[in-house]
N, C-alpha and C. Protein backbone atom coordinates (compact mmCIF):
# COMPACT_ATOMS: atom_id res chain seq x y z
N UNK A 1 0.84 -1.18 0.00
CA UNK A 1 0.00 0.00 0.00
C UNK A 1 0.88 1.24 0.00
N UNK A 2 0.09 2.04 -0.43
CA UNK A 2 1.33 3.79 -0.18
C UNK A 2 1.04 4.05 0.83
N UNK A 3 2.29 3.72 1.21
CA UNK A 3 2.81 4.13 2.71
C UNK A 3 3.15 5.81 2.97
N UNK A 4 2.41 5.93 4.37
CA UNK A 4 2.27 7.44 5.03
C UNK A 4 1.59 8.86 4.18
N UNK A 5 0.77 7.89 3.02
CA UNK A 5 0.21 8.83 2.47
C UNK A 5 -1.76 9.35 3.57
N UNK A 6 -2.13 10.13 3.16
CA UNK A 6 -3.14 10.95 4.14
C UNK A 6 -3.99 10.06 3.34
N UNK A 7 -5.24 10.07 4.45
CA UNK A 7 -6.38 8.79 4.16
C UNK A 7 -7.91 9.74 3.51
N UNK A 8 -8.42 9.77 2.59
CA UNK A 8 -10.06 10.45 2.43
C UNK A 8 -10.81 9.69 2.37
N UNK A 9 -11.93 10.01 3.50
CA UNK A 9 -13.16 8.96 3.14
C UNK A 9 -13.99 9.18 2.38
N UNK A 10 -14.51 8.27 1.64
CA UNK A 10 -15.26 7.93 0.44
C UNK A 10 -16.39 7.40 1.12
N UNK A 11 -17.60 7.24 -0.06
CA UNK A 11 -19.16 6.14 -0.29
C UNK A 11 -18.87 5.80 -1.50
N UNK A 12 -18.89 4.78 -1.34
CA UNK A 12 -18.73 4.25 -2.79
C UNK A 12 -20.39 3.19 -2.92
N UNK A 13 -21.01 2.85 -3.85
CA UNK A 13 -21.78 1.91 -4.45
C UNK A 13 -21.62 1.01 -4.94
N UNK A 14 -21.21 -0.54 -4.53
CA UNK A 14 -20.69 -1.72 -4.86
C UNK A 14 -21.99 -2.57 -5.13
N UNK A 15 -21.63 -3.66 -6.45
CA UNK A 15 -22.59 -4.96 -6.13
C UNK A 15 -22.68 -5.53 -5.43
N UNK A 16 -23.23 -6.58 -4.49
CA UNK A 16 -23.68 -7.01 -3.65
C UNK A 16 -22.31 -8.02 -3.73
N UNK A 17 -22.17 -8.96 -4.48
CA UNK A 17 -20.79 -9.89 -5.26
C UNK A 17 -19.24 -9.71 -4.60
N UNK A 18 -19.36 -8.05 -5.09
CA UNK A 18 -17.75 -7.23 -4.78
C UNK A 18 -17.85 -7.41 -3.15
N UNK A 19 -19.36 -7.09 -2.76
CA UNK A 19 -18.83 -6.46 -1.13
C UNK A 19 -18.79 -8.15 -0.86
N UNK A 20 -19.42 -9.10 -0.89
CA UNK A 20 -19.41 -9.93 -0.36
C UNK A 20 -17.94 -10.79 -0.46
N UNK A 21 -17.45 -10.41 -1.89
CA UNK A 21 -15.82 -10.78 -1.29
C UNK A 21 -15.30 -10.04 -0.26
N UNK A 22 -15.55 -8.89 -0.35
CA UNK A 22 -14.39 -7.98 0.42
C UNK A 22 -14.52 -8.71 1.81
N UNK A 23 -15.82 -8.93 2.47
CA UNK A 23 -16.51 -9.51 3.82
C UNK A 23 -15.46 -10.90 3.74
N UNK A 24 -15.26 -11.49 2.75
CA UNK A 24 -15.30 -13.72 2.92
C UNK A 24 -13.48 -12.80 3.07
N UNK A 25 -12.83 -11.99 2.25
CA UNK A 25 -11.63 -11.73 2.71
C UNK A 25 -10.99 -11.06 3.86
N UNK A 26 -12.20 -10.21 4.68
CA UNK A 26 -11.68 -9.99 5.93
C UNK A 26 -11.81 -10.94 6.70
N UNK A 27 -12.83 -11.87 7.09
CA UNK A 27 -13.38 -13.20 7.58
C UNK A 27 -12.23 -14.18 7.18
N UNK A 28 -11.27 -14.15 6.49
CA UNK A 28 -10.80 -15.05 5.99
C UNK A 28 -8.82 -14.33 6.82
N UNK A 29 -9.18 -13.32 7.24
CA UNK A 29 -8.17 -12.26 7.35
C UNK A 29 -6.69 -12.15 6.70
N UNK A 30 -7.12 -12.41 5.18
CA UNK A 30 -6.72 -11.79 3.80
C UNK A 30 -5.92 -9.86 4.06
N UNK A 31 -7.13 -9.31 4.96
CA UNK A 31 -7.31 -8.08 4.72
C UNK A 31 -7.82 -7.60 6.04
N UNK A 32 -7.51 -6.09 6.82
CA UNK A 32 -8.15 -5.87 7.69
C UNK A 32 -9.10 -5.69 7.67
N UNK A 33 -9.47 -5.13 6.58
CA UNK A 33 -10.92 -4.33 6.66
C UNK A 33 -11.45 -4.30 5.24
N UNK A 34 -12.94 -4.16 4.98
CA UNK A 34 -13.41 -3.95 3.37
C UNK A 34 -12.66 -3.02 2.97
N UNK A 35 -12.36 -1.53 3.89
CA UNK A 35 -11.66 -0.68 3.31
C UNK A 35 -10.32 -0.79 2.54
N UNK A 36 -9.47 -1.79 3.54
CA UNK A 36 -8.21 -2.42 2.81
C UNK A 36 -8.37 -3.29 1.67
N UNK A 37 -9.22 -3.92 1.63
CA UNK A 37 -9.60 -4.26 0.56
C UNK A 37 -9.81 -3.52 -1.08
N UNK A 38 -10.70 -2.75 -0.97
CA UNK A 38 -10.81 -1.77 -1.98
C UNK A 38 -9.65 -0.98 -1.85
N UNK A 39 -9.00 -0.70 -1.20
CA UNK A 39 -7.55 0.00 -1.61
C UNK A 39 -6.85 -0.49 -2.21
N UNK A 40 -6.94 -1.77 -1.49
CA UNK A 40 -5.55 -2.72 -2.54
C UNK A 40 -6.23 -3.23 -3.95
N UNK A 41 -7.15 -3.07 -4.18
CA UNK A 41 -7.96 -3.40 -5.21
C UNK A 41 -7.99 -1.90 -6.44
N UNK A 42 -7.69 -0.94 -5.74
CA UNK A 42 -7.65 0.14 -6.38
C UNK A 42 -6.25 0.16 -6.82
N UNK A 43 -5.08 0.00 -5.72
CA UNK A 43 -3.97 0.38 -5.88
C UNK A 43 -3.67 -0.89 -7.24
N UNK A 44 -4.13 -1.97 -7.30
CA UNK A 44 -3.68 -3.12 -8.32
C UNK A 44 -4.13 -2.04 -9.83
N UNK A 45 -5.71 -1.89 -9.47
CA UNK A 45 -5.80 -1.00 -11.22
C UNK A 45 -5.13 0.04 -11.25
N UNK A 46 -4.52 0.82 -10.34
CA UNK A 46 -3.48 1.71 -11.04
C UNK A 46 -2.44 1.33 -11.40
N UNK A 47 -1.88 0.63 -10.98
CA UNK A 47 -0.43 -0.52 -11.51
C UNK A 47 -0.70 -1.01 -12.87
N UNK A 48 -1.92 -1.50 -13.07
CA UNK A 48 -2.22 -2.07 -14.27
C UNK A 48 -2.41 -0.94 -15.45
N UNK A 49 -2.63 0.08 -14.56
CA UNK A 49 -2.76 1.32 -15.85
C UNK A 49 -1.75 1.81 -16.19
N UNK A 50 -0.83 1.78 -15.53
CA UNK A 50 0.74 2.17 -15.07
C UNK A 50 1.52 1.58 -15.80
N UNK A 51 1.11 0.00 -16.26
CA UNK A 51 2.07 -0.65 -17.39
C UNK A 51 1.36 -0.87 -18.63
N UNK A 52 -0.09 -0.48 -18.52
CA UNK A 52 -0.52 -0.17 -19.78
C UNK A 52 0.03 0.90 -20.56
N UNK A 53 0.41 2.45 -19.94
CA UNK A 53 0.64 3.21 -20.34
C UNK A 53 2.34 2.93 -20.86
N UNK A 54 2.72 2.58 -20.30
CA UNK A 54 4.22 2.18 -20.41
C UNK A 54 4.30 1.02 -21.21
N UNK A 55 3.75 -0.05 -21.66
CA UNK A 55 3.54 -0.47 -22.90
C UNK A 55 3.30 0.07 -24.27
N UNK A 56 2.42 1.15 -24.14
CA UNK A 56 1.99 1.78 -25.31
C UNK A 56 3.38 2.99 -25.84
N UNK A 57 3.65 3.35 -24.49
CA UNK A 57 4.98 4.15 -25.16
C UNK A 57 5.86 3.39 -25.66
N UNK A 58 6.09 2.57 -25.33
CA UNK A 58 7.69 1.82 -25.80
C UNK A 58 7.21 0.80 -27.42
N UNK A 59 5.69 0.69 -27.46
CA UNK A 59 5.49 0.10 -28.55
C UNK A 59 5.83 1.51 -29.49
N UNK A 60 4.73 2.62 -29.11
CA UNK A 60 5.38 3.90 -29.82
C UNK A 60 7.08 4.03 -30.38
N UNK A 61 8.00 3.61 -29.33
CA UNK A 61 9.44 4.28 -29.69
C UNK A 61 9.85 3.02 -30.29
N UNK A 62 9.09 1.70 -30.83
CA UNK A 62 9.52 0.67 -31.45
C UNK A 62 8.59 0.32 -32.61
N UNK A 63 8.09 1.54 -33.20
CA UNK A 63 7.15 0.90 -34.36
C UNK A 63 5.95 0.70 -34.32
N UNK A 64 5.55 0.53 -32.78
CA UNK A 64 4.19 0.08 -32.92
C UNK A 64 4.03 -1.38 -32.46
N UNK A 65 2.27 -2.00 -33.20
CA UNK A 65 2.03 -3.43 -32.38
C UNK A 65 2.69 -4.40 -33.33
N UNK A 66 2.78 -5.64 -32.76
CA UNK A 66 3.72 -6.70 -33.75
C UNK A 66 2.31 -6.38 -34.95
N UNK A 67 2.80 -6.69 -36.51
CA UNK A 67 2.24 -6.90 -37.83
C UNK A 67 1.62 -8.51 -37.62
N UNK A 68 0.44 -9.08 -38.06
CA UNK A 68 0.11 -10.25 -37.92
C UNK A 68 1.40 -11.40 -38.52
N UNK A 69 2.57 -10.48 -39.48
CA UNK A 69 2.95 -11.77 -39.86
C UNK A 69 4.06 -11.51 -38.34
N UNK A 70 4.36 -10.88 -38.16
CA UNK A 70 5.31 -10.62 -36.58
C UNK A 70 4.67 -11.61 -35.62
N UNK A 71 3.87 -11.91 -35.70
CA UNK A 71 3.27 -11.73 -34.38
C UNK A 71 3.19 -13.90 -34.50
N UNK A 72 2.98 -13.98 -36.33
CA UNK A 72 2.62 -15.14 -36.39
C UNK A 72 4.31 -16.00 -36.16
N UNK A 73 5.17 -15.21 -36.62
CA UNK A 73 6.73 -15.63 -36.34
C UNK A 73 6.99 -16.06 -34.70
N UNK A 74 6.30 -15.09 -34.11
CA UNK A 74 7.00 -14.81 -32.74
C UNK A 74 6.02 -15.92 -31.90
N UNK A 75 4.53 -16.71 -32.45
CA UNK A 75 4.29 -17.67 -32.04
C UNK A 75 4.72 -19.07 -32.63
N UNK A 76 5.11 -19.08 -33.86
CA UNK A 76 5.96 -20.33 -34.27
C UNK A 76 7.36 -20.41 -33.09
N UNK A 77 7.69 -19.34 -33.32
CA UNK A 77 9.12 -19.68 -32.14
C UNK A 77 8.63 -20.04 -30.96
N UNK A 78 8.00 -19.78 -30.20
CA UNK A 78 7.40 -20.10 -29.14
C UNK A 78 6.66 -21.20 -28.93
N UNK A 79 6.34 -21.56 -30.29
CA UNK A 79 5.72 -22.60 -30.15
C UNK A 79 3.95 -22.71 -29.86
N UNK A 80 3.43 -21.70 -30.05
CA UNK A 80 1.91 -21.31 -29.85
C UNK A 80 1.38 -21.48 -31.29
N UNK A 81 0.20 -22.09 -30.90
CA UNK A 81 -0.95 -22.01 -32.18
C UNK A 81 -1.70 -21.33 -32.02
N UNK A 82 -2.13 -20.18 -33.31
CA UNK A 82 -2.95 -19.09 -32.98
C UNK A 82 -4.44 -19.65 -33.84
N UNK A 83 -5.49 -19.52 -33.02
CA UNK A 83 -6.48 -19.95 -33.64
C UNK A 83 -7.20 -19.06 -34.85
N UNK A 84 -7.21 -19.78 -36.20
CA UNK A 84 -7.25 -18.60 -37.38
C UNK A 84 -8.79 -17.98 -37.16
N UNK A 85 -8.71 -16.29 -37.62
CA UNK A 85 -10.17 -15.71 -37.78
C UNK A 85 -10.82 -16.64 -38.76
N UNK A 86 -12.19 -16.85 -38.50
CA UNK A 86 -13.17 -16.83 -39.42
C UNK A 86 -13.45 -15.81 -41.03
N UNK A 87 -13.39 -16.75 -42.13
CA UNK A 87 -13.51 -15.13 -43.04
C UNK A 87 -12.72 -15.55 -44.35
């Protein structure tokens, strides 16, 4: 978590689903609290946005996304079968 940063309280509106994990993970003591919960749940999608964005630049300073035949090379080496579009 970010550490010694200042805390704001929120209301947030959850599905019934979300809160009921947050509950089976404090019960489970995963987590102190629902609140820790949704933090660390928040703090994960900013990380994830964090290397989204930083993916997209470095594809930028390299050309861009692999070309399908790139992409079909780089799963022969690997050894992956890509399942063909319809069409």
């Amino acid at each position: 978590m970010l550490g010694g940063m200042t805390k704001s309280k929120i209301a947030v509106t959850l599905a019934p689903d979300l809160v009921a994990r947050a509950r089976r993970a404090v019960r489970k003591g995963e987590v102190e609290s629902v609140s820790a919960y949704v933090a660390a749940a928040l703090e994960e999608k900013a990380k994830l946005e964090d290397l989204a964005s930083m993916l997209e630049d470095m594809l930028e300073e390299t050309g861009g996304p692999l070309s399908e035949r790139e992409r079909r090379a780089a799963d022969q080496a690997l050894g992956l079968q890509r399942k063909r579009k319809a069409g």
